[in-house]
Protein backbone atom coordinates (compact mmCIF):
# COMPACT_ATOMS: atom_id res chain seq x y z
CA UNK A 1 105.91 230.48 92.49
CA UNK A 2 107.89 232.04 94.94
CA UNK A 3 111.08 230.79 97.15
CA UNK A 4 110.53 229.80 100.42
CA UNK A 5 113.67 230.70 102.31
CA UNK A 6 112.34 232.04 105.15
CA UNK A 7 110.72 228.15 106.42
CA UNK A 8 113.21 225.80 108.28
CA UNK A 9 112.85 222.54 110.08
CA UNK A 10 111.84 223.75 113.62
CA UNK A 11 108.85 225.72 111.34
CA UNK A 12 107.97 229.49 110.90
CA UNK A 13 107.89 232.35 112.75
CA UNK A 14 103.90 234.16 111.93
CA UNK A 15 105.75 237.20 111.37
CA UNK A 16 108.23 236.65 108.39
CA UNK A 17 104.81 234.68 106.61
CA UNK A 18 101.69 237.47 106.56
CA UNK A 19 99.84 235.61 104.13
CA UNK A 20 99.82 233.13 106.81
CA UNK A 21 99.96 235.54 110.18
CA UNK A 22 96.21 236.93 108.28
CA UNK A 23 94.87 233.36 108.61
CA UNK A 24 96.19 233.02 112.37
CA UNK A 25 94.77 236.74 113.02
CA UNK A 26 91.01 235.71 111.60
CA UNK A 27 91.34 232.76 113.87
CA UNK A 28 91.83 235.10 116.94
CA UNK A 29 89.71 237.49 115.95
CA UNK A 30 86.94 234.55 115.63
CA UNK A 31 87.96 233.64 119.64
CA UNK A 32 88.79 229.83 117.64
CA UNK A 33 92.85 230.26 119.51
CA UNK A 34 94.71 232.16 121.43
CA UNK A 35 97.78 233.54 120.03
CA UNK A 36 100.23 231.27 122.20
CA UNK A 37 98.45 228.24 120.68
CA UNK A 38 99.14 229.40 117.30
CA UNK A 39 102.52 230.47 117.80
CA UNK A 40 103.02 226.73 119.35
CA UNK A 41 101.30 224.83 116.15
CA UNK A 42 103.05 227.14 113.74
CA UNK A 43 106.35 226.70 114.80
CA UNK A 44 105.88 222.86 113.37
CA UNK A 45 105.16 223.66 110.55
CA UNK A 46 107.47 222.69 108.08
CA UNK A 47 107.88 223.98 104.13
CA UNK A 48 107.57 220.61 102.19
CA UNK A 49 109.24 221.45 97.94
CA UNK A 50 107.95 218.00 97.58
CA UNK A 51 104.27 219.59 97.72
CA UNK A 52 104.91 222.40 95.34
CA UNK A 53 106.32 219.89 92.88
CA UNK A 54 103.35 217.68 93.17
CA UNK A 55 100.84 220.63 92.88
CA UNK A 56 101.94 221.76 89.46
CA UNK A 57 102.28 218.02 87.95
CA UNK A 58 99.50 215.96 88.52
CA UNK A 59 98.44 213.04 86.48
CA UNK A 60 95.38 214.61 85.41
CA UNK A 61 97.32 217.05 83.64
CA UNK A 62 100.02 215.43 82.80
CA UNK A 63 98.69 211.78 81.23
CA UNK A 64 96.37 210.95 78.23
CA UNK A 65 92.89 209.61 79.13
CA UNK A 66 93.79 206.29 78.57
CA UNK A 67 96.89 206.20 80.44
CA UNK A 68 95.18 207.79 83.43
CA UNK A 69 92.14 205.39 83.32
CA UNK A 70 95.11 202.75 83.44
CA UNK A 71 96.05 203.60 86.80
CA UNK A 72 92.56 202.96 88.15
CA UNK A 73 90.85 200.41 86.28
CA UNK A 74 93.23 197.67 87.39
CA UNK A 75 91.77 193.97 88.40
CA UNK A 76 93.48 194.62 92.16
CA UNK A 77 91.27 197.84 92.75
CA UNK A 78 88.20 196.18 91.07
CA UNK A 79 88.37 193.22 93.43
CA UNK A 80 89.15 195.33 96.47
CA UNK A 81 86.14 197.38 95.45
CA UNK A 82 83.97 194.04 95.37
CA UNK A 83 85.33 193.24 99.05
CA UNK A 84 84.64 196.94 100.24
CA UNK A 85 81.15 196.81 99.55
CA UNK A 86 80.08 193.09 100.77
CA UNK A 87 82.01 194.31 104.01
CA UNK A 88 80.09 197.91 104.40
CA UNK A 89 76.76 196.15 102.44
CA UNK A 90 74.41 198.03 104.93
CA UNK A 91 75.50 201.26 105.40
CA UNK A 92 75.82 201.53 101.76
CA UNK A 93 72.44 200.28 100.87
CA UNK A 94 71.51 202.42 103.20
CA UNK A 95 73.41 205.65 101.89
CA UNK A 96 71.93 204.67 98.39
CA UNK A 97 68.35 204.48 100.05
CA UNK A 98 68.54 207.77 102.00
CA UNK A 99 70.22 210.16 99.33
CA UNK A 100 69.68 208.42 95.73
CA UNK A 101 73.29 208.60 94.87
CA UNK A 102 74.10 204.72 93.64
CA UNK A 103 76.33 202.35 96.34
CA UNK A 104 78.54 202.22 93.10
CA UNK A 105 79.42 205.66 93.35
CA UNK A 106 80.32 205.92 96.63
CA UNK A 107 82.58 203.04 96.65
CA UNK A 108 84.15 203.84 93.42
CA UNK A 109 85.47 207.26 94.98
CA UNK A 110 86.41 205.82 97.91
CA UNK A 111 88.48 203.67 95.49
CA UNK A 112 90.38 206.12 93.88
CA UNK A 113 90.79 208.77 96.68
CA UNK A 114 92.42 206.42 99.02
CA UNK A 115 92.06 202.99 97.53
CA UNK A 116 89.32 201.96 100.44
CA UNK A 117 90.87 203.64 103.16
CA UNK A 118 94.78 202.17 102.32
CA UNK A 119 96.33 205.53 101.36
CA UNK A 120 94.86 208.28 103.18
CA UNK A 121 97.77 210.58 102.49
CA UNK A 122 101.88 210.86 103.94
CA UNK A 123 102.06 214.85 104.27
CA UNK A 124 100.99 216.63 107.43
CA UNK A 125 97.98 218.62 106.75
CA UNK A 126 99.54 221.59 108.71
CA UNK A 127 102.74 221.77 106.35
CA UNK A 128 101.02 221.39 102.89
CA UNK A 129 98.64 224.37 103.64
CA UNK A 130 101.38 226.51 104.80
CA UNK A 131 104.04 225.84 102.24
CA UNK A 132 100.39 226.32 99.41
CA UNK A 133 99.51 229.32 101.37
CA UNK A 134 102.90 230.80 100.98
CA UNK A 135 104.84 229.26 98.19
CA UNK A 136 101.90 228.76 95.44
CA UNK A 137 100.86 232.77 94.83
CA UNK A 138 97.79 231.43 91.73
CA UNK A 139 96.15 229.41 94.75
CA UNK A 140 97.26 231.32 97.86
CA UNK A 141 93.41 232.64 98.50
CA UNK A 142 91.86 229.38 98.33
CA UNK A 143 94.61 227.58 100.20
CA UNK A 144 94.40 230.55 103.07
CA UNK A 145 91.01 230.06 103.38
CA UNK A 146 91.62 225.75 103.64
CA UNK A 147 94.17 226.56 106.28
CA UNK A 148 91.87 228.77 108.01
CA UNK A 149 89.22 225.80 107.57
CA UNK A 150 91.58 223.23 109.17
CA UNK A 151 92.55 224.56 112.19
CA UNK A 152 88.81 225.23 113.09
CA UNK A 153 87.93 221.88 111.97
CA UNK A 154 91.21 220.25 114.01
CA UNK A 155 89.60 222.20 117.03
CA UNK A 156 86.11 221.39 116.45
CA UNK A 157 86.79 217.70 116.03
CA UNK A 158 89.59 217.41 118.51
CA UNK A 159 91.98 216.65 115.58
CA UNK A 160 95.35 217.14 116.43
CA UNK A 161 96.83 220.20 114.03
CA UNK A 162 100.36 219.29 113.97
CA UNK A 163 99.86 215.47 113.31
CA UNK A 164 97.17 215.00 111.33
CA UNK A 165 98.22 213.55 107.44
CA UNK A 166 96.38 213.64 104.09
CA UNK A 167 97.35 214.51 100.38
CA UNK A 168 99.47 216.90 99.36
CA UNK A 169 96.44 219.47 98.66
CA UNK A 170 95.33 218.94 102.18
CA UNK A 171 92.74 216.27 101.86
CA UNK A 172 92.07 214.00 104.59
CA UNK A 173 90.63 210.74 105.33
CA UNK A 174 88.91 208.15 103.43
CA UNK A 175 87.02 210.21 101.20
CA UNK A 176 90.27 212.64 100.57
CA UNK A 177 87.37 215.91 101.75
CA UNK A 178 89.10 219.19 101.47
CA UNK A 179 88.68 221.04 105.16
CA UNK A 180 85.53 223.32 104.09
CA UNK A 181 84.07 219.99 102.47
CA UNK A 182 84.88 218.08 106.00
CA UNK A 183 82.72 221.00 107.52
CA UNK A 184 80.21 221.49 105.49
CA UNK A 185 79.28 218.11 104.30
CA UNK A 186 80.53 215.30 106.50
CA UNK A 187 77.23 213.69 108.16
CA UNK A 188 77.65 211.36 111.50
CA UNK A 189 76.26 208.60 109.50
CA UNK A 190 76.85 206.00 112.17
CA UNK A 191 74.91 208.27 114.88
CA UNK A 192 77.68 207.60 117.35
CA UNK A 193 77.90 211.67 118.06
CA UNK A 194 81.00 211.90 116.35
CA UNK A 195 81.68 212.86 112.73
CA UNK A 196 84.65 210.93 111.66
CA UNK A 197 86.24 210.72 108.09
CA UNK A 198 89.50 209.46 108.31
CA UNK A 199 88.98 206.22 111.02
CA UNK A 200 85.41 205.74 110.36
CA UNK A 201 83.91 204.00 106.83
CA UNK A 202 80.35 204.80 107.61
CA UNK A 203 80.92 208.54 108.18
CA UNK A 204 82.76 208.32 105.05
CA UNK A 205 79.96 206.29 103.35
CA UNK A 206 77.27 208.67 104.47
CA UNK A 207 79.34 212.11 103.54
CA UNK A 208 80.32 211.57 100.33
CA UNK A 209 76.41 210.74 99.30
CA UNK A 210 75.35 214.29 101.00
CA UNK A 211 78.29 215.76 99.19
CA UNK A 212 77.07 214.86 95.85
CA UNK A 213 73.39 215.61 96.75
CA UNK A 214 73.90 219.38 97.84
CA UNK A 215 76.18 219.37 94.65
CA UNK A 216 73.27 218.83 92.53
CA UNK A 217 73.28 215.19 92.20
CA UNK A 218 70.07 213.82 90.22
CA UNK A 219 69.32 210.07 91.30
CA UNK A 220 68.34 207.99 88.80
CA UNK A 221 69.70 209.99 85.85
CA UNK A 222 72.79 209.22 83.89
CA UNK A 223 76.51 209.83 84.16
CA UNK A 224 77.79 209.67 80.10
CA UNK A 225 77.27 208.21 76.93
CA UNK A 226 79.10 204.93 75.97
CA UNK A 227 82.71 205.85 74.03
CA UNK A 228 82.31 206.43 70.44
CA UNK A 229 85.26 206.44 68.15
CA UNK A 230 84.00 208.58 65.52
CA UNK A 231 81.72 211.14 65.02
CA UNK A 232 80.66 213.99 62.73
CA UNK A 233 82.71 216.33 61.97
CA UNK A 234 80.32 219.27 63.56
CA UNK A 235 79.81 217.35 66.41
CA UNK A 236 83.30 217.18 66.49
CA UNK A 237 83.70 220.74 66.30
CA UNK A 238 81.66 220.63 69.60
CA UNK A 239 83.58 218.46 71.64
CA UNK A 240 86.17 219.93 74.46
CA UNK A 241 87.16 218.85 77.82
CA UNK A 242 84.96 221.50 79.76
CA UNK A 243 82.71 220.12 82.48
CA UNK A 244 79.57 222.08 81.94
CA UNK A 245 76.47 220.18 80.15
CA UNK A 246 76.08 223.04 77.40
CA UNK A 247 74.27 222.07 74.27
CA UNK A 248 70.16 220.62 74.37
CA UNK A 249 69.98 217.67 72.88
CA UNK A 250 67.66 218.60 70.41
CA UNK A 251 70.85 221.11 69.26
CA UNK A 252 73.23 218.37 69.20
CA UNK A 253 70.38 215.92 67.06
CA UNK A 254 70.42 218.80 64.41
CA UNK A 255 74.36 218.37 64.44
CA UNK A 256 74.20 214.99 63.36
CA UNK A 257 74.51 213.25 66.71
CA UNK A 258 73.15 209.86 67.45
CA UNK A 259 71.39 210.02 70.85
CA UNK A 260 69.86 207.50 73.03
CA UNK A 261 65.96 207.93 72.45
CA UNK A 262 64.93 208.16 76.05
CA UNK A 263 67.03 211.40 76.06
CA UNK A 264 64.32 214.77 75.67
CA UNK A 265 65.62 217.11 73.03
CA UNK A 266 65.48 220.03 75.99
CA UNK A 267 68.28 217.87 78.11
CA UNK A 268 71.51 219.53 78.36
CA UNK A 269 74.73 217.61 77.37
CA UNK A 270 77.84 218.01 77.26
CA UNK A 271 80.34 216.60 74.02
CA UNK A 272 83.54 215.11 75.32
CA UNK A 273 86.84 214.43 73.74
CA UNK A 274 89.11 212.42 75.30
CA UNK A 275 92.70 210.51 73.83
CA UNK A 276 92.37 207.27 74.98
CA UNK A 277 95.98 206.29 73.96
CA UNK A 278 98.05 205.08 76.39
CA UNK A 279 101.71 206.68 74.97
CA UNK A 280 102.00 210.05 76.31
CA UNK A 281 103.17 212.08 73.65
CA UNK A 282 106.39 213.99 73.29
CA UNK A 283 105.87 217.44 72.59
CA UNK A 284 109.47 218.06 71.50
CA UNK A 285 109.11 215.15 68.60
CA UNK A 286 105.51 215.42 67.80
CA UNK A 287 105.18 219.54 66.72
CA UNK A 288 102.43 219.99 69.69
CA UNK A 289 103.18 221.81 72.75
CA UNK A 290 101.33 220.88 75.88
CA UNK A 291 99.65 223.10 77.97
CA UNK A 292 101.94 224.02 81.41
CA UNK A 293 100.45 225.49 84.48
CA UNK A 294 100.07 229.59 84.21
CA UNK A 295 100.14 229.15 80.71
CA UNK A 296 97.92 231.41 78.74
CA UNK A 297 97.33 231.06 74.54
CA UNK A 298 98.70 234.38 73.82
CA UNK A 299 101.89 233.72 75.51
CA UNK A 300 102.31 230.94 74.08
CA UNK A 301 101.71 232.13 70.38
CA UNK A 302 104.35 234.82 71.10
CA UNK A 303 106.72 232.43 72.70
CA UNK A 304 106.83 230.42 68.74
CA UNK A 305 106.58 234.40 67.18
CA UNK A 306 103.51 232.99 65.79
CA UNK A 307 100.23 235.74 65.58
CA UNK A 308 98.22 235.38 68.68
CA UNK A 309 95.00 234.93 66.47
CA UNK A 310 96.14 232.86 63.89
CA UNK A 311 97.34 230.51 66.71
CA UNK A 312 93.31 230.75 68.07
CA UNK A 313 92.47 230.20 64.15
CA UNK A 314 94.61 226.92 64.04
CA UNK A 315 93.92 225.12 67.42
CA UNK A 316 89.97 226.24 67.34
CA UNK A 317 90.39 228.08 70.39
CA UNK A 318 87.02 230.46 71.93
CA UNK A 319 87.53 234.08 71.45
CA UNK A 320 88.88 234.18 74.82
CA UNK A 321 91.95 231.91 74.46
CA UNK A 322 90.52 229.44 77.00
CA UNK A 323 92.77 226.58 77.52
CA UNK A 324 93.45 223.28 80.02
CA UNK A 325 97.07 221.78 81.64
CA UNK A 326 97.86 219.37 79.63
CA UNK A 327 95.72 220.30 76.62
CA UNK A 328 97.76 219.26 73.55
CA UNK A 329 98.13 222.56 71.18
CA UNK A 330 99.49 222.10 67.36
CA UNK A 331 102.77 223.61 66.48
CA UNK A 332 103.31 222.97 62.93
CA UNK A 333 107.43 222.10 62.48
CA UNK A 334 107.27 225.20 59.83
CA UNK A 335 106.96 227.64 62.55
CA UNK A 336 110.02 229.79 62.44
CA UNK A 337 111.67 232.55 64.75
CA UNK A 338 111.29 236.10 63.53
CA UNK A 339 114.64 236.31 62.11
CA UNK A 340 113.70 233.75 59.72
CA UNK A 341 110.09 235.00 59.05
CA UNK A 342 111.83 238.51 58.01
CA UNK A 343 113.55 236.37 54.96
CA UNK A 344 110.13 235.21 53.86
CA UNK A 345 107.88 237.00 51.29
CA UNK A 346 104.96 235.06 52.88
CA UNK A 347 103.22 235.87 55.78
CA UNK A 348 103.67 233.74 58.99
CA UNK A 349 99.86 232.88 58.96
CA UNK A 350 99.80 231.44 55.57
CA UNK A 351 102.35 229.12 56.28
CA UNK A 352 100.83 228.21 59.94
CA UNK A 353 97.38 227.63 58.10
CA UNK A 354 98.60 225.48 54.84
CA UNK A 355 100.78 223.36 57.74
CA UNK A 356 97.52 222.57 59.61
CA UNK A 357 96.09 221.29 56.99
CA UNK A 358 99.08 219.06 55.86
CA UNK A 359 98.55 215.31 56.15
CA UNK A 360 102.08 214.73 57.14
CA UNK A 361 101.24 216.12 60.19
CA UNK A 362 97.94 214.24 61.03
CA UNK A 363 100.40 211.28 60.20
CA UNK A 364 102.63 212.28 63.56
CA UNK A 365 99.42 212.57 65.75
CA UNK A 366 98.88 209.24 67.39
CA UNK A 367 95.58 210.79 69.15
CA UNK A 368 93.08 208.01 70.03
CA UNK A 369 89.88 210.19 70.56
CA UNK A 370 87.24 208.77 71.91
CA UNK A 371 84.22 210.70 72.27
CA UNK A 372 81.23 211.03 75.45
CA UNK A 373 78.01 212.53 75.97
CA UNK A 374 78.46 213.30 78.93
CA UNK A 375 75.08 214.22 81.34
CA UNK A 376 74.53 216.78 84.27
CA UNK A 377 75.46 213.66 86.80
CA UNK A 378 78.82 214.02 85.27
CA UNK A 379 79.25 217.59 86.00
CA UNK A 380 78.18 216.50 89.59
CA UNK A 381 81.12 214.26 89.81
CA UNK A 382 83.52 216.97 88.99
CA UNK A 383 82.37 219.13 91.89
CA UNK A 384 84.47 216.35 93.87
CA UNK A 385 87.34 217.07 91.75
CA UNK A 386 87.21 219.42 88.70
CA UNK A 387 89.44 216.86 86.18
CA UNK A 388 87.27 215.42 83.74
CA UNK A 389 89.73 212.15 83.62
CA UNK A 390 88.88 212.09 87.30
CA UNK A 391 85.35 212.18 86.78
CA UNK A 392 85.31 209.26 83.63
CA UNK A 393 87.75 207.22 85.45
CA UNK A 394 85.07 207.17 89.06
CA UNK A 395 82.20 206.40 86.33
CA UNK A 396 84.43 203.30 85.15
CA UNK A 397 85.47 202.43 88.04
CA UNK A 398 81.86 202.15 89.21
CA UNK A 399 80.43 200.07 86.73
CA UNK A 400 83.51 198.14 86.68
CA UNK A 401 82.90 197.08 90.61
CA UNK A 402 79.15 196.81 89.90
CA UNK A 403 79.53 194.45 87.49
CA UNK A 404 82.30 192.56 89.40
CA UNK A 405 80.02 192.77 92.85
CA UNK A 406 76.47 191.53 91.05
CA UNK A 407 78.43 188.33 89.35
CA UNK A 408 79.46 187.76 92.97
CA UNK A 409 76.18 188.39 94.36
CA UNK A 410 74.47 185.31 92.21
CA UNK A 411 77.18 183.11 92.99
């Protein structure tokens, strides 16, 4: 991250910002504005720290599964999810009717993105692309190319670029869509000749169905698996947090897996574990060290002086080192600097591998896993956002509102 002295309340000048003068060049260059209109929105612009902090802590990465489900499964967002969809009944029916992707669905993202339309976001659009574009170097590219997406849209839709508000990454509306998601997927779903996501619930309604359908969406196919607390330990061996269907069920049968019947041994699944406590863990006190954003496995094997593969060896990691924020990694409390290592006639692997295996340890880990199945419908939902605690918590949330809205429905 880099500091961002150069912004100021009365916004930036193009020239002391290039990443950002490169976006307001294209947009010239494209005949979208005229130079004196982008010096004009650009100078109210403002650098928001606020959005920095937020980007590199957010509660999927920072909260167990179960504390995270917590925040959405409560009986307040359940019953307003009830009342959302006897009030928009139609166009949802009709969403569900036109593009296969279940009422349910739509109504549970709705839920969590804005919580039906309450919280559509308190940071101007303008300023949290500028301050990602130039104070967030990993994401720069993609948040250039947002900005660049915004300002066409804000012209396009006669949006007004200084004013508009949405989430800290930029999202907008009630579906929370991402500028090149506005543009490429938003439908007029109400036919009114306007395409309208942030005053209008059927636009909303109707775009997040076509956003899951050109995502690869399969209606009438499953989401997951119900949680199981224990399996195998090769299945276990399989599970991870990636959200990629990867093994045939026939592969994960041979494993030892108990499958639903109606699933065809050539299906592709994916084995998730998730911690389903609701404590978030200490890593100071509990000899695990969670995962930070920028972090890679080898630096953090040389930050504890331990060998880079025998700290792949003792948290089961791919040949590649591939790791998650907030992915909890062991750190055994016999892990010693190299000063101390020097005094020892044993190797630091031995004593990383016999302290893996220690029960005292497993004693300290207050993990709840639970463990999913998770099918290609699931991978859909993480197109919409790539957390896989994002993408169980809209599945629970959905069923959770179904249930609530058919009880209501026979009443």
């Amino acid at each position: 991250m880099v500091a961002l002295g150069a912004g100021n309340a009365y916004g930036i000048n193009l020239n002391d910002h290039p990443k950002v003068k490169v976006v307001a060049d294209k947009l010239i260059e494209k005949g979208y504005y005229k130079q004196d209109e982008l010096n004009r929105i650009f100078a109210e612009a403002v650098f928001q720290q606020s959005v920095l902090d937020a980007m590199t802590s957010p509660a999927e990465y920072k909260f167990t599964w179960g504390k995270y489900r917590k925040l959405f499964l409560k009986p307040d967002r359940i019953e307003q999810g009830v009342e959302f969809w006897q009030l928009n009944k139609a166009d949802l029916s009709r969403a569900e009717k036109e593009y296969g992707v279940p009422a349910s669905v739509i109504v549970a993202i709705i839920g969590v993105e804005s919580k039906f339309g309450k919280y559509k976001g308190k940071h101007k659009v303008l300023d949290s692309l500028v301050t990602l574009v130039s104070g967030f170097p990993r994401r720069s590219k993609f948040f250039a190319s947002e900005l660049e997406e915004f300002l066409i849209l804000s012209k396009e839709n006669g949006l007004d670029a200084t004013q508009t508000l949405g989430s800290y990454a930029g999202a907008v509306g009630f579906p929370q869509f991402i500028s090149s998601s506005y543009r490429n997927y938003a439908v007029d779903f109400n036919k009114d000749g306007r395409t309208d996501l942030i005053d209008q619930v059927p636009d909303a309604i109707g775009s997040i169905a076509n956003y899951f359908i050109e995502n690869g969406w399969k209606p009438g196919q499953p989401v997951t698996s119900r949680p199981i607390s224990y399996v195998n330990s090769d299945v276990q061996d399989m599970a991870n947090r990636k959200r990629k269907v990867q093994y045939t069920a026939g592969e994960l049968r041979q494993k030892g897996a108990e499958l639903a019947a109606n699933i065809g041994n050539d299906e592709k699944l994916g084995v998730l574990m998730l911690d389903a406590s609701e404590e978030v863990h200490d890593s100071k006190s509990s000899n695990t060290y969670i995962v930070r954003s920028g972090d890679t496995a080898c630096q953090i094997a040389e930050r504890f002086k331990v060998p880079c593969r025998t700290f792949f060896k003792l948290n089961k990691l791919d040949s590649q080192g591939r790791i998650y924020r907030g992915q909890r990694l062991k750190l055994p409390s016999v892990a010693k600097s190299t000063s101390e290592n020097k005094s020892s006639s044993k190797p630091t692997e031995s004593k990383w591998e016999l302290a893996s295996k220690q029960k005292a340890a497993q004693s300290e880990d207050k993990t709840q896993p639970l463990y999913f199945f998770t099918h290609h419908n699931f991978y859909a939902i993480t197109k919409y956002n790539h957390s896989v605690l994002y993408a169980m918590a809209v599945h629970d949330l959905s069923q959770a509102i179904d249930a609530e809205y058919q009880k209501a429905s026979v009443q």
